[in-house]
Protein backbone atom coordinates (compact mmCIF):
# COMPACT_ATOMS: atom_id res chain seq x y z
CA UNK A 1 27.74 5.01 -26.13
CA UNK A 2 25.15 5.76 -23.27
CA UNK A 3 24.47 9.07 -22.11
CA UNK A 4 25.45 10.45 -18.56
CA UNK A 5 22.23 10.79 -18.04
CA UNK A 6 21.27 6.67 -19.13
CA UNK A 7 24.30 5.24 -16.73
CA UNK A 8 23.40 7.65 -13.68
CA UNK A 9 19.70 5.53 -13.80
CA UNK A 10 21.52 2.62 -14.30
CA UNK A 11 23.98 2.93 -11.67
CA UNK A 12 21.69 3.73 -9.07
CA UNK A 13 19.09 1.10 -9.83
CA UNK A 14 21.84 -1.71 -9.46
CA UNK A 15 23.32 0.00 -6.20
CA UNK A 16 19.96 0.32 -4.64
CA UNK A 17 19.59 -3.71 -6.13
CA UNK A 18 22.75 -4.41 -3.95
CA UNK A 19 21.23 -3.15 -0.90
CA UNK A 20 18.59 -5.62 -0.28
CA UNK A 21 19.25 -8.61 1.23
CA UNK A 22 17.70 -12.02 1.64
CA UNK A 23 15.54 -12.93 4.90
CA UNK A 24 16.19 -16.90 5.41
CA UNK A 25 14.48 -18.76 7.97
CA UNK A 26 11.58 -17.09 8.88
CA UNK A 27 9.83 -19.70 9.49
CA UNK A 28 7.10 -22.74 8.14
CA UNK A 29 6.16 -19.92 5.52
CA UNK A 30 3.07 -21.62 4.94
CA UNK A 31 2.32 -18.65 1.22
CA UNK A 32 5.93 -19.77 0.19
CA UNK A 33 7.05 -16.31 -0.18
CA UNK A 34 10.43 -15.01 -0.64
CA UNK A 35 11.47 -12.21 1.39
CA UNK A 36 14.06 -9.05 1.26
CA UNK A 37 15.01 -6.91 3.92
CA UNK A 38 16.88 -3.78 4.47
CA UNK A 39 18.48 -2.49 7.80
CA UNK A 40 19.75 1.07 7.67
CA UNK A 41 23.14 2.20 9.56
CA UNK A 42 20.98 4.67 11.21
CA UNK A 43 18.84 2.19 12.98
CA UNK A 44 18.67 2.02 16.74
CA UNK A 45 17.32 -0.42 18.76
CA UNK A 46 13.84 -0.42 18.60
CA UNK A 47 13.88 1.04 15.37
CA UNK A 48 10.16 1.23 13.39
CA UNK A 49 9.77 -1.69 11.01
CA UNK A 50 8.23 -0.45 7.41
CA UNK A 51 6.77 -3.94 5.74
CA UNK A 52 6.21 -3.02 1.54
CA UNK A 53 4.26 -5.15 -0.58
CA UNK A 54 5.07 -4.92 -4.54
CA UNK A 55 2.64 -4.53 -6.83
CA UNK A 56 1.76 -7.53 -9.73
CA UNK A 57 4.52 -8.19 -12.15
CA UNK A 58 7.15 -5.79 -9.58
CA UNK A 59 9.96 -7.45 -7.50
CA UNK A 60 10.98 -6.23 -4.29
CA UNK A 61 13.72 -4.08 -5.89
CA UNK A 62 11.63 -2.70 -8.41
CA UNK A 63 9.82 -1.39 -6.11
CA UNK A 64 12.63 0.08 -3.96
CA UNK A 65 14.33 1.13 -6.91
CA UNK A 66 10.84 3.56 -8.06
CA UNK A 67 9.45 4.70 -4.34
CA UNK A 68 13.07 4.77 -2.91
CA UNK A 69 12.03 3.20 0.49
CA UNK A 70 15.70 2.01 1.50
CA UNK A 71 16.30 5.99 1.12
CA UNK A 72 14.29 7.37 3.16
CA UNK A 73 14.92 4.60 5.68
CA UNK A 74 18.73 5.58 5.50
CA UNK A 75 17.14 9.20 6.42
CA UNK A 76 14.67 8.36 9.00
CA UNK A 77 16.06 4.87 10.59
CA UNK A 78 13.88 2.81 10.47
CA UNK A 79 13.96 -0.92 8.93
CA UNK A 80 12.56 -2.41 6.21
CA UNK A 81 11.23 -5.73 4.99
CA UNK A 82 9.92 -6.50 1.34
CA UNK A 83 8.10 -9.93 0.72
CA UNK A 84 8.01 -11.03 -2.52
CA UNK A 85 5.70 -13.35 -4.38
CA UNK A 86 7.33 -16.13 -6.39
CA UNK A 87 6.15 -16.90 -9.64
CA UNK A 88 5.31 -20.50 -8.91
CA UNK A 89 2.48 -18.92 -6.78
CA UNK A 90 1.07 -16.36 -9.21
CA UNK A 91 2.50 -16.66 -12.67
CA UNK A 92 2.44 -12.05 -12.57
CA UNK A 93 4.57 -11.98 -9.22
CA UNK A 94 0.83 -10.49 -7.63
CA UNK A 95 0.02 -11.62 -3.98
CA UNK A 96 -3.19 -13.70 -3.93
CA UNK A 97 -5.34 -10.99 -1.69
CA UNK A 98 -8.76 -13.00 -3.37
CA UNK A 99 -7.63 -16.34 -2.33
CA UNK A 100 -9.21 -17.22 0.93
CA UNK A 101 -6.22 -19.64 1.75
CA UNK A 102 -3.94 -16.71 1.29
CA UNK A 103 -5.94 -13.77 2.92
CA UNK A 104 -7.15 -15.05 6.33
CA UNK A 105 -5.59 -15.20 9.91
CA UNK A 106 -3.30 -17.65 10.11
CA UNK A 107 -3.36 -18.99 6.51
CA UNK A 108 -1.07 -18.88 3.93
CA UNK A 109 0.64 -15.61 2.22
CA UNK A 110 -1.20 -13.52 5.61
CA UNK A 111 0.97 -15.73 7.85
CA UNK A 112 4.02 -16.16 5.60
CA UNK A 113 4.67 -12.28 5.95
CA UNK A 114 3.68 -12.11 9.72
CA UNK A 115 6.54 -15.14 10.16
CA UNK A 116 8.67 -12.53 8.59
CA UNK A 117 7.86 -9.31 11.02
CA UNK A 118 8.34 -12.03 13.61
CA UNK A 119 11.74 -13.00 12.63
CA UNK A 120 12.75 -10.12 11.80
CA UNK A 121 11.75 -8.74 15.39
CA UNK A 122 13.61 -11.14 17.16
CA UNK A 123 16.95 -10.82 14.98
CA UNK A 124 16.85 -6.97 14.67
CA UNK A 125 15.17 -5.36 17.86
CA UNK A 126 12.81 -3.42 15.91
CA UNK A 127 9.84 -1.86 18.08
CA UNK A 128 6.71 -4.14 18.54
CA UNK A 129 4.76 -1.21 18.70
CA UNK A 130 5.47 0.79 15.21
CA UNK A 131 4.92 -1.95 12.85
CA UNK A 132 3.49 -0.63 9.68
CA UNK A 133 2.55 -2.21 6.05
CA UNK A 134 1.98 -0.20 2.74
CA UNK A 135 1.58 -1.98 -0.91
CA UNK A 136 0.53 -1.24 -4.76
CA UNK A 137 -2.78 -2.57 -6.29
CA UNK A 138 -2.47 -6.61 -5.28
CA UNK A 139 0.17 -5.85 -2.55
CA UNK A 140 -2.03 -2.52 -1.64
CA UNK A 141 -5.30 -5.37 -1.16
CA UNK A 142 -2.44 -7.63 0.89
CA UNK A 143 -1.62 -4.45 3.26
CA UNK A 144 -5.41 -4.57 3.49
CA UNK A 145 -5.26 -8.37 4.38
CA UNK A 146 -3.02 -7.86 6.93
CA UNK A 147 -4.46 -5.07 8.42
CA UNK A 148 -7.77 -6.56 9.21
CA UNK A 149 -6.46 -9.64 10.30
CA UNK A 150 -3.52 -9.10 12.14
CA UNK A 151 -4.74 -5.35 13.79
CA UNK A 152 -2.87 -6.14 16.87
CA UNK A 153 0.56 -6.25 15.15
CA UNK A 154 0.40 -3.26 12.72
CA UNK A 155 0.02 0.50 14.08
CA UNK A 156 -0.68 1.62 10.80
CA UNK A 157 -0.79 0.81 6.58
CA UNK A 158 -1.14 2.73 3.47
CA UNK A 159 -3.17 1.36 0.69
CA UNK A 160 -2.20 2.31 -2.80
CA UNK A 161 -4.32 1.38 -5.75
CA UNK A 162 -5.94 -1.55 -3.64
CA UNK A 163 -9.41 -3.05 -2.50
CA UNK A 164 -10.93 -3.54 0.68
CA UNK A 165 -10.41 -6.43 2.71
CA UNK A 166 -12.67 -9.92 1.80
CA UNK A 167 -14.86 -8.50 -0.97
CA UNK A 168 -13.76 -11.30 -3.18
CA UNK A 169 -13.10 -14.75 -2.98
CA UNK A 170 -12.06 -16.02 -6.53
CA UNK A 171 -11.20 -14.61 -9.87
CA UNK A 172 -14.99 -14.00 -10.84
CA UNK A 173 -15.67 -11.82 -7.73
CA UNK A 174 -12.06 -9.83 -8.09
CA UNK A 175 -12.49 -9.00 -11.72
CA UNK A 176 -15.95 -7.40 -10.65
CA UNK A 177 -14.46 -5.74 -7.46
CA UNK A 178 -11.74 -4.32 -9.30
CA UNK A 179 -14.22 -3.25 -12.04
CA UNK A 180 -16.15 -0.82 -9.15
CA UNK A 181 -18.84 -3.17 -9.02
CA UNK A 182 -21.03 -4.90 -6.08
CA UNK A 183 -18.80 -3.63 -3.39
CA UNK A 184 -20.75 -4.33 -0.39
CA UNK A 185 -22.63 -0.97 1.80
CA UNK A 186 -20.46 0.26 4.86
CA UNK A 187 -21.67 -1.52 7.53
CA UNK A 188 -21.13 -4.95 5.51
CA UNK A 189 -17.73 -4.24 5.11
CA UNK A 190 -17.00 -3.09 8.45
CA UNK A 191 -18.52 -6.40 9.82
CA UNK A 192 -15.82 -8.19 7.51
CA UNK A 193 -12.94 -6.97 8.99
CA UNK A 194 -14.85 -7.15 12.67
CA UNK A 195 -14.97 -11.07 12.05
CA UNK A 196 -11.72 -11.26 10.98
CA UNK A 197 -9.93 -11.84 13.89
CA UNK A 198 -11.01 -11.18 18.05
CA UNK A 199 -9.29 -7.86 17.88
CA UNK A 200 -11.39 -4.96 19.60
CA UNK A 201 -9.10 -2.02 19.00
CA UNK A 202 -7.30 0.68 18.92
CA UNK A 203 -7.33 -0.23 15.55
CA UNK A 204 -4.58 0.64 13.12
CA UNK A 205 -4.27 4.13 11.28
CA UNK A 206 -4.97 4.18 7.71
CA UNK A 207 -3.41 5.92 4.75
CA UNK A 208 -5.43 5.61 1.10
CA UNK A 209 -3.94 6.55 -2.46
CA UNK A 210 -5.82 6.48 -5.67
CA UNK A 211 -4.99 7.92 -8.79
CA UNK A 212 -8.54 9.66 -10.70
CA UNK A 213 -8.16 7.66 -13.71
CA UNK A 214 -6.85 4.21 -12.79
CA UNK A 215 -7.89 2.01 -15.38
CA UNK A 216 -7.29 -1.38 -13.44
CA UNK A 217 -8.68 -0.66 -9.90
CA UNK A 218 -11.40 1.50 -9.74
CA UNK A 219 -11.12 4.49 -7.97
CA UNK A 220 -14.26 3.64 -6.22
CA UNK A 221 -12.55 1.20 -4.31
CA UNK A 222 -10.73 3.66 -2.38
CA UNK A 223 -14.30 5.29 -0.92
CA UNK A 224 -14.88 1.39 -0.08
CA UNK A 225 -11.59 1.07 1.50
CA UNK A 226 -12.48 4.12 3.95
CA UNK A 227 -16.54 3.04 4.35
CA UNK A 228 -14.44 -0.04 5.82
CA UNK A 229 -12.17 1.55 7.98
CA UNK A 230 -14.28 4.09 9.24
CA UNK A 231 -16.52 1.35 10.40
CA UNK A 232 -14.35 -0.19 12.22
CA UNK A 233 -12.61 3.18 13.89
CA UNK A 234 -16.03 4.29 14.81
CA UNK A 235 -15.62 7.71 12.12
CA UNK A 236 -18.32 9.41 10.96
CA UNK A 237 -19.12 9.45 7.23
CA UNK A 238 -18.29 12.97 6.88
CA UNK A 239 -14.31 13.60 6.74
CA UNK A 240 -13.32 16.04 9.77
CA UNK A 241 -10.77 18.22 7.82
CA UNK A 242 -9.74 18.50 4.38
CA UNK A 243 -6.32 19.79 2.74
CA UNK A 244 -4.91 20.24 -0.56
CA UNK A 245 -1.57 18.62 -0.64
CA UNK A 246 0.57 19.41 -3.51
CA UNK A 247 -2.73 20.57 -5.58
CA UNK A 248 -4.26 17.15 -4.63
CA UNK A 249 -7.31 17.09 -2.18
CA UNK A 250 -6.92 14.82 1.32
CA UNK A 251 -9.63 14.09 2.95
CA UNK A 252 -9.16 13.32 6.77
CA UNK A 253 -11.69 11.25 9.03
CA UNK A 254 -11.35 11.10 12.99
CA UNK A 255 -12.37 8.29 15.49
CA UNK A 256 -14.44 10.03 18.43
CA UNK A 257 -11.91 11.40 20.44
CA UNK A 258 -10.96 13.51 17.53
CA UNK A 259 -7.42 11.99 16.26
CA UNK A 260 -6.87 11.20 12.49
CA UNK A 261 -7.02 8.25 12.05
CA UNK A 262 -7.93 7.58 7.81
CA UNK A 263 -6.52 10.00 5.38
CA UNK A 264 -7.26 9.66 1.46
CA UNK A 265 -5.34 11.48 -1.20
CA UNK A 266 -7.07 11.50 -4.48
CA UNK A 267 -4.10 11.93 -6.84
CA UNK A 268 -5.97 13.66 -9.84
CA UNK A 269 -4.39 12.60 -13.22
CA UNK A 270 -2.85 9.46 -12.12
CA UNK A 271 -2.96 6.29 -13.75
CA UNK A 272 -2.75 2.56 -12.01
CA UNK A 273 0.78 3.38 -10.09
CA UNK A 274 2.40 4.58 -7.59
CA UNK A 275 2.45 8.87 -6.95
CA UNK A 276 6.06 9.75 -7.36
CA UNK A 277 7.97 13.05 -7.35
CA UNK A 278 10.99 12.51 -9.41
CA UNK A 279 12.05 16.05 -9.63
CA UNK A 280 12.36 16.43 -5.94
CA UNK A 281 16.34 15.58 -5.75
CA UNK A 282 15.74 14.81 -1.78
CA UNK A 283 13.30 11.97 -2.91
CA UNK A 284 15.49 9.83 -5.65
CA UNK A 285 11.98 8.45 -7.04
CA UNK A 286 12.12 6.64 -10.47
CA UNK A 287 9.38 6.46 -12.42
CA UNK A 288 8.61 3.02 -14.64
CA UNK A 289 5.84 0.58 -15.07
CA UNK A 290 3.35 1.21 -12.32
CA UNK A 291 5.91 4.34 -10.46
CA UNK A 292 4.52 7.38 -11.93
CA UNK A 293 5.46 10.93 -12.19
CA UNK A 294 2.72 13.35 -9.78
CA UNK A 295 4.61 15.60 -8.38
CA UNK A 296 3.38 14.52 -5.28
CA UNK A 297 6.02 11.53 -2.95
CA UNK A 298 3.59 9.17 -1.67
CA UNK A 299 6.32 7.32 0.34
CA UNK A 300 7.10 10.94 2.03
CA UNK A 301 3.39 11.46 2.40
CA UNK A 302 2.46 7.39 4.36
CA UNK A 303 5.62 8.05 6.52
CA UNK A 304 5.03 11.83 7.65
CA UNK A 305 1.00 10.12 8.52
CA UNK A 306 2.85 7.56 10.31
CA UNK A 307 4.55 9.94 12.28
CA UNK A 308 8.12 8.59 11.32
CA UNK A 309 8.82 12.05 9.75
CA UNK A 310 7.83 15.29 10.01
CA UNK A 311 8.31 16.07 6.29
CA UNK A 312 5.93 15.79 3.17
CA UNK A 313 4.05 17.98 0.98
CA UNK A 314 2.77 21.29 0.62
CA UNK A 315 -0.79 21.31 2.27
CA UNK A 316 -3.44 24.30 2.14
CA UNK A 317 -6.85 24.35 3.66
CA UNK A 318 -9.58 24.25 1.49
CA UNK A 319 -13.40 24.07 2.41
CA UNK A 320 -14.50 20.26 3.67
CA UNK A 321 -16.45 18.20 0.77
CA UNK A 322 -19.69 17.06 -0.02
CA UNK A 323 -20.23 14.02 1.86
CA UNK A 324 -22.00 13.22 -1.61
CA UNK A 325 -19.39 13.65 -3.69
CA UNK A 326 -18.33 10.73 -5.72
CA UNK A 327 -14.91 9.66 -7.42
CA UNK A 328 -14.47 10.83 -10.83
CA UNK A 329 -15.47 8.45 -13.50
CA UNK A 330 -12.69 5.93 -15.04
CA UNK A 331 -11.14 7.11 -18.36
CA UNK A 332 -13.64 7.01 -21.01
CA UNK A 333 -13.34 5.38 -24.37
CA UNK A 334 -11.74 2.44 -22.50
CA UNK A 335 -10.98 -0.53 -25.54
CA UNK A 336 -11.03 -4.41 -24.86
CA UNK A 337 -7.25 -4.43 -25.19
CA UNK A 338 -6.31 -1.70 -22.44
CA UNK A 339 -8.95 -3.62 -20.09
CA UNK A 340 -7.30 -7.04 -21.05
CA UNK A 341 -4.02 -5.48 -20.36
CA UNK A 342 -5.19 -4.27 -17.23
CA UNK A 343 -6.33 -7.24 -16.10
CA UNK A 344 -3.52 -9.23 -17.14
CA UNK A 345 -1.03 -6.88 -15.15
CA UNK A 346 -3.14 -7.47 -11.76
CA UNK A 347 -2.53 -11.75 -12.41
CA UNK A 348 -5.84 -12.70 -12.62
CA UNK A 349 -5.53 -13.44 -16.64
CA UNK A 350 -3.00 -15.02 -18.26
């Protein structure tokens, strides 16, 4: 006989399951990507559209079901959209952000999910103007995508566990990039995502989550996400303000009239996942395989950056950092199996 406790997980995984529905017809869907979406009963016309990208070997409602998105859309109103990989793409459900046919303007899996804000603009009413993306480790490079090639249709992302846009262009190059290794200098990367479309700005805000001892993506990939950003937002390599939020530094850099435009949250402790706080009963996080326990609701966290809610986490000034300060070191010790697993879970072995 299950305990309460057992069926209560249960129960809520397959109602929050039920909620999402399919999104047919969104057009030539070049990536031949499935798609879910979620509209809350508190949505108004216009309402913000949140666009979520699973991580490798995650579904749409797995993801839901760990970082409770269709929750706090319920709470906050605004609607939701989940494409999802199918496996005769990538055999580990990951979006192909290293695949050049997948990862440009106007190519593949890129314009798949743009057909998809598209459609569900036009069938919903949702507000051309707050369009936002977020995603795990290959979904978290795929908000990157998305965000350097389509600026002019998202006002802002949130990159968890990712890599920065067009630093690889095969297997080879992404096992190195995910490794930490020959990630191009600043300026290189910010003249990636300049080429990537003819988009001259304002350019989307950015949100960037990395757990200290991620043992698939290196952490330094997350200082490389921001090196790109900044370039492109015209920030200075120094962040502006820094904050401890829920015992976890943030880092905050401005563009030059001074608004915040990049955040990073270094999530010490964490492994390859997404930052969850299950024990907050206002979040309804569930931790699994790559939704971890860190007291700390990174869904709560992107949207409050956003400005779709005014709540998040505890923050407390602390004294800026050393522009010279790098990310900790990954986990020591590290054996051929865990990297194997690793690399297995991000699809790029088999």
């Amino acid at each position: 006989m299950p305990s309460q406790a057992a069926w209560v997980v249960r129960h809520r995984a397959s109602a929050q399951v039920a909620r999402l529905r399919a999104l047919d017809r969104f057009g030539e869907n070049p990536g031949d990507l499935d798609a879910k979406i979620y509209v809350p009963k508190s949505a108004t016309d216009r309402a913000p559209l949140v666009v979520v990208l699973h991580g490798c070997t995650q579904t749409a409602e797995d993801y839901d079901r760990g970082a409770a998105w269709t929750v706090a859309a319920d709470r906050h109103g605004f609607v939701l959209l989940f494409p999802e990989q199918q496996r005769a793409n990538n055999p580990n459900l990951c979006f192909n952000w290293f695949s050049p046919r997948d990862a440009r303007r106007d190519r593949g899996e890129a314009l798949s999910i743009i057909q998809m804000v598209e459609a569900v603009r036009a069938r919903h009413g949702t507000d051309p103007n707050r369009v936002f993306v977020t995603g795990l480790s290959a979904g978290g490079a795929m908000a990157m995508v998305l965000l350097a090639t389509y600026p002019d249709v998202f006002a802002g992302g949130a990159i968890i566990a990712g890599l920065p846009f067009a630093t690889a262009n095969n297997v080879p190059q992404a096992l190195e990039r995910m490794r930490g290794h020959d990630i191009p200098n600043a300026k290189r990367l910010g003249e990636l995502v300049a080429s990537a479309s003819n988009y001259s700005g304002p350019w989307p805000s950015l949100s960037v989550w990395h757990g200290s001892l991620d043992p698939t993506v290196a952490p330094t990939n997350a200082r490389a996400i921001v090196d790109q950003w900044r370039m492109v937002q015209g920030a200075s390599e120094a962040p502006c303000r820094a904050d401890l939020v829920d015992c976890h530094p943030r880092y905050v850099w401005c563009d030059p009239t001074g608004r915040e435009v990049i955040e990073e949250i270094q999530v010490k402790g964490l492994g390859h996942g997404v930052p969850l706080s299950t024990r907050s009963p206002q979040s309804q996080e569930v931790a699994g395989p790559h939704m971890l326990e860190a007291g700390i609701s990174s869904t709560s966290m992107i949207l409050r950056f956003w400005g779709l809610t005014s709540s998040g986490g505890t923050t407390s000034a602390t004294s800026p950092p050393d522009p010279s300060e790098e990310h900790p070191k990954r986990v020591p010790g590290e054996i051929a199996s865990t990297i194997e697993n690793a690399l297995r879970a991000a699809g790029l072995l088999r």
